[in-house]
Protein backbone atom coordinates (compact mmCIF):
# COMPACT_ATOMS: atom_id res chain seq x y z
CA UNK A 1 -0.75 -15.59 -11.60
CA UNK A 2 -3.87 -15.51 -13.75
CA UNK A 3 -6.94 -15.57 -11.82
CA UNK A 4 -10.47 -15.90 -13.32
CA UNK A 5 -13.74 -13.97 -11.19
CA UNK A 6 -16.93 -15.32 -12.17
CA UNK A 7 -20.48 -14.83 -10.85
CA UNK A 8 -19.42 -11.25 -10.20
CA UNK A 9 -20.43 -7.25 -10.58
CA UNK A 10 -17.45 -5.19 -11.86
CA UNK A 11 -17.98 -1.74 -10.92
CA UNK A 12 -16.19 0.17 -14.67
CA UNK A 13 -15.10 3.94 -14.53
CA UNK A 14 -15.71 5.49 -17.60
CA UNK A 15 -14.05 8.14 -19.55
CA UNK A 16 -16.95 10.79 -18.57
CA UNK A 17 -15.65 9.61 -14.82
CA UNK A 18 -18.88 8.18 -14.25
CA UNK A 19 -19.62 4.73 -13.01
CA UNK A 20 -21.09 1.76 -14.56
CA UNK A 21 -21.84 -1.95 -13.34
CA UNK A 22 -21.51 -4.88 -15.63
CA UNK A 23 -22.01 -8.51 -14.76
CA UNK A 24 -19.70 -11.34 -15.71
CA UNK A 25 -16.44 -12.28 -15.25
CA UNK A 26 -13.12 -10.45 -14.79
CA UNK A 27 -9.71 -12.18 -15.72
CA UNK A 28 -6.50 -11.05 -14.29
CA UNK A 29 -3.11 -11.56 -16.04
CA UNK A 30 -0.36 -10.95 -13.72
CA UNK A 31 -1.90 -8.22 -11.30
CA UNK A 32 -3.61 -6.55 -14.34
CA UNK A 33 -7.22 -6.36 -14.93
CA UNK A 34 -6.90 -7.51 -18.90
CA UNK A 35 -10.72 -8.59 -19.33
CA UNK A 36 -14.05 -8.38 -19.10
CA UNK A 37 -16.71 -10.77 -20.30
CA UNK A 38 -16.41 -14.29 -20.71
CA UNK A 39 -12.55 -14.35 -20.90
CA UNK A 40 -12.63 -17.41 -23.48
CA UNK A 41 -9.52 -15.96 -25.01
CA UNK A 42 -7.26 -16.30 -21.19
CA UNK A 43 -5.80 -19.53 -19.71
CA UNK A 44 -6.51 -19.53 -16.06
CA UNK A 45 -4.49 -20.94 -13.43
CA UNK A 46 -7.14 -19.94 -10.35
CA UNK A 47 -10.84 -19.14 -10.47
CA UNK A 48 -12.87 -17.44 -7.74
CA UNK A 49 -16.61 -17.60 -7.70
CA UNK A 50 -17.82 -13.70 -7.15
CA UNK A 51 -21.04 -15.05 -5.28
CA UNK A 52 -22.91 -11.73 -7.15
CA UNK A 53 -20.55 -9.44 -4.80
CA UNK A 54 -18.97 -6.18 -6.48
CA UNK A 55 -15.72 -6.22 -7.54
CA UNK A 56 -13.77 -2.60 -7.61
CA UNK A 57 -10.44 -1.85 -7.66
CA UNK A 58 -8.52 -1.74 -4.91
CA UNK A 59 -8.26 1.46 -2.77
CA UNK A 60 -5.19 3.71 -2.96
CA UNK A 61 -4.12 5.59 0.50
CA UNK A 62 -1.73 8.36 -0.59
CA UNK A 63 -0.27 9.42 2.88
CA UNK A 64 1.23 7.03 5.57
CA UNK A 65 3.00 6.16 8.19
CA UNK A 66 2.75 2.49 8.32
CA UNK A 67 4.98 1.91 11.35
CA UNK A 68 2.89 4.25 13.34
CA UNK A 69 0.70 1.36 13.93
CA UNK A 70 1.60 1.24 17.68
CA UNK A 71 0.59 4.60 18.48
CA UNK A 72 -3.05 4.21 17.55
CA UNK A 73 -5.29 5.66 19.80
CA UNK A 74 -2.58 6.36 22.04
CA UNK A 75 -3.67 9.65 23.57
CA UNK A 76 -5.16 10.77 20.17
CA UNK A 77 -7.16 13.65 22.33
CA UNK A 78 -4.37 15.88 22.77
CA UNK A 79 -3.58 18.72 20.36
CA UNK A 80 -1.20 18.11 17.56
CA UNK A 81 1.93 19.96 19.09
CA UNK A 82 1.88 18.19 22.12
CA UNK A 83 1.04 14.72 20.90
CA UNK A 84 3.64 14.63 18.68
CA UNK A 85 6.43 16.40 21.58
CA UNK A 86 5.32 14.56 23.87
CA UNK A 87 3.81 10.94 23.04
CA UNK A 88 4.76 10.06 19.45
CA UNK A 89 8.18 11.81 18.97
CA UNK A 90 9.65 10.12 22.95
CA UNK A 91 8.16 6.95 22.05
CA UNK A 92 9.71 6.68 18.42
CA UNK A 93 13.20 7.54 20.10
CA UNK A 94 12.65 3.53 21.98
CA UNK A 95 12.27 1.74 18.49
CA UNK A 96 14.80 0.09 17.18
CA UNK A 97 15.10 -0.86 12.87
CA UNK A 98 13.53 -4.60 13.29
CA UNK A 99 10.59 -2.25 15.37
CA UNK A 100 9.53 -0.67 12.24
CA UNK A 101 9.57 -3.91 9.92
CA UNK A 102 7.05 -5.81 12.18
CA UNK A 103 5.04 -3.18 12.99
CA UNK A 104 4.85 -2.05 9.20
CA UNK A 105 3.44 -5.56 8.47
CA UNK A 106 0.91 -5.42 10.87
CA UNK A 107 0.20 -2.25 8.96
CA UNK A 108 -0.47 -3.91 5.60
CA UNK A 109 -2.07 -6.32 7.07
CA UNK A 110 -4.71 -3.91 8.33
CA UNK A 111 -4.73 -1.93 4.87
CA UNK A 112 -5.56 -5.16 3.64
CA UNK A 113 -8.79 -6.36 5.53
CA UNK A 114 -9.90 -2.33 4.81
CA UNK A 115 -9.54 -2.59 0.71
CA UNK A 116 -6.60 -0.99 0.44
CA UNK A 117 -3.55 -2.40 -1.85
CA UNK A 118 -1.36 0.29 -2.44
CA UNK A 119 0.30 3.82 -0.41
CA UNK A 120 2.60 6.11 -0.28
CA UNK A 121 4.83 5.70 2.76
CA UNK A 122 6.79 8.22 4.47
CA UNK A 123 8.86 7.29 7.55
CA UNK A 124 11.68 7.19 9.74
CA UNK A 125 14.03 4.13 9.53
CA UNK A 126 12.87 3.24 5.87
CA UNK A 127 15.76 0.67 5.13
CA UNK A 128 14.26 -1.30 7.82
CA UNK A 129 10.34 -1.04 6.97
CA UNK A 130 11.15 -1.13 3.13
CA UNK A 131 11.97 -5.00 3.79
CA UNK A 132 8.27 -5.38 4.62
CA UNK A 133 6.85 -4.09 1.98
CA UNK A 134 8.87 -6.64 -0.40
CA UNK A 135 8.03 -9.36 1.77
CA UNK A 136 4.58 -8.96 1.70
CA UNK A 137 4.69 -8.08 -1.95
CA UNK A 138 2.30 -4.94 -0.95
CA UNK A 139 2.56 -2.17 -3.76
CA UNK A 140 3.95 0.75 -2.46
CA UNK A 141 5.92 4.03 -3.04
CA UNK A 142 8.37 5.37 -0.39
CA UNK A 143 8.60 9.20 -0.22
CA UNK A 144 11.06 11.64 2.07
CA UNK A 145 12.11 14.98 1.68
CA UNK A 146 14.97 17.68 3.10
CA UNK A 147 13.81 19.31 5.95
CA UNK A 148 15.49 19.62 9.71
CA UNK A 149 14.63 15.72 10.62
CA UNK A 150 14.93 13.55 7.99
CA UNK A 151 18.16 12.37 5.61
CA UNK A 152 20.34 14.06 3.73
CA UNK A 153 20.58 14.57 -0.12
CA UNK A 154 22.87 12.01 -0.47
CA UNK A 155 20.97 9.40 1.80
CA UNK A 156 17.66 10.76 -0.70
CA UNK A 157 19.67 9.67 -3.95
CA UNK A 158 21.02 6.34 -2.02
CA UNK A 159 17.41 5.10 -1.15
CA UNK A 160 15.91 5.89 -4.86
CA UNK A 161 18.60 4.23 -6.43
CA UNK A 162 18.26 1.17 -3.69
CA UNK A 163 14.50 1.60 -3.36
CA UNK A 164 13.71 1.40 -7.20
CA UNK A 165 15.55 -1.73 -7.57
CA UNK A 166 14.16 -3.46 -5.28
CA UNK A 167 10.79 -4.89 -6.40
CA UNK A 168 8.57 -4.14 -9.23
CA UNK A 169 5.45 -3.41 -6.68
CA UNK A 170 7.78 -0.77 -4.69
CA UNK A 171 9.51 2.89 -5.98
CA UNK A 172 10.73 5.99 -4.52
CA UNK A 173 9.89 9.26 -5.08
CA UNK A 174 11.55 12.79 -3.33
CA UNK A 175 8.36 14.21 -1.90
């Protein structure tokens, strides 16, 4: 979808990595930024006055556990160790594979209302919260690795080959 911001700040990076604010507008072509000015030169299918608010792009947040939504705040003053032995690792054991899809939407739902629009995800029952993530059409990469509690080589190589067919907005990566 093409969508045309106008009355708006766009907050630029440049290539000194410094920051600079311009006012105009800022067309999107398909999820892309591809200009900004008076975007003459784009057909628009949607437009969205800015109101004068900054536009940035969209925060990135590089290590999750999306399904973990239920276990916020839940007994998040004991130390490490013995919050994960004792609260998060027991109550994981009662979730079952539809668990983790609904409870990784109400994840991206929160990343959402916080500014967030892409992650890297790294959890346990993936084929099950991977469905979520193409439903919502949330932008994400999926990550595991070999240690003593996760899959096996040949479950890694299954999920990239399944995972990075699956949707343009999601991938897998060995991490």
């Amino acid at each position: 979808m093409n969508i045309r911001f106008y009355h708006a700040k766009i907050l630029l990076t440049k290539k000194d990595h410094t920051f600079e604010v311009t006012e105009g507008e800022l067309w999107v072509r398909g999820g892309w930024w591809c200009n900004i000015g008076d975007g003459t030169d784009v057909a628009s299918v949607c437009g969205i006055d800015g109101k004068g608010n900054l536009l940035i792009p969209g925060f990135k947040n590089a290590h999750t556990h999306t399904p973990m939504t239920f276990l916020r705040s839940f007994a998040d003053d004991l130390p490490l160790q013995e919050w994960l032995q004792q609260k998060v690792f027991p109550n994981e054991e009662k979730l079952k594979g539809e668990d983790t899809y609904y409870l990784a939407i109400l994840g991206i739902m929160e990343y959402l209302t916080s500014g967030i629009t892409s992650n890297f995800d790294m959890y346990i029952m993936q084929k099950y919260h991977i469905k979520a993530y193409v439903d919502t059409g949330f932008r994400t990469v999926f990550t595991s690795g070999l240690n003593n509690f996760t899959d096996s080589l040949e479950v890694l190589e299954e999920n990239y080959l399944k995972i990075n067919a699956m949707s343009d907005l999601t991938s897998y990566v060995p991490g």
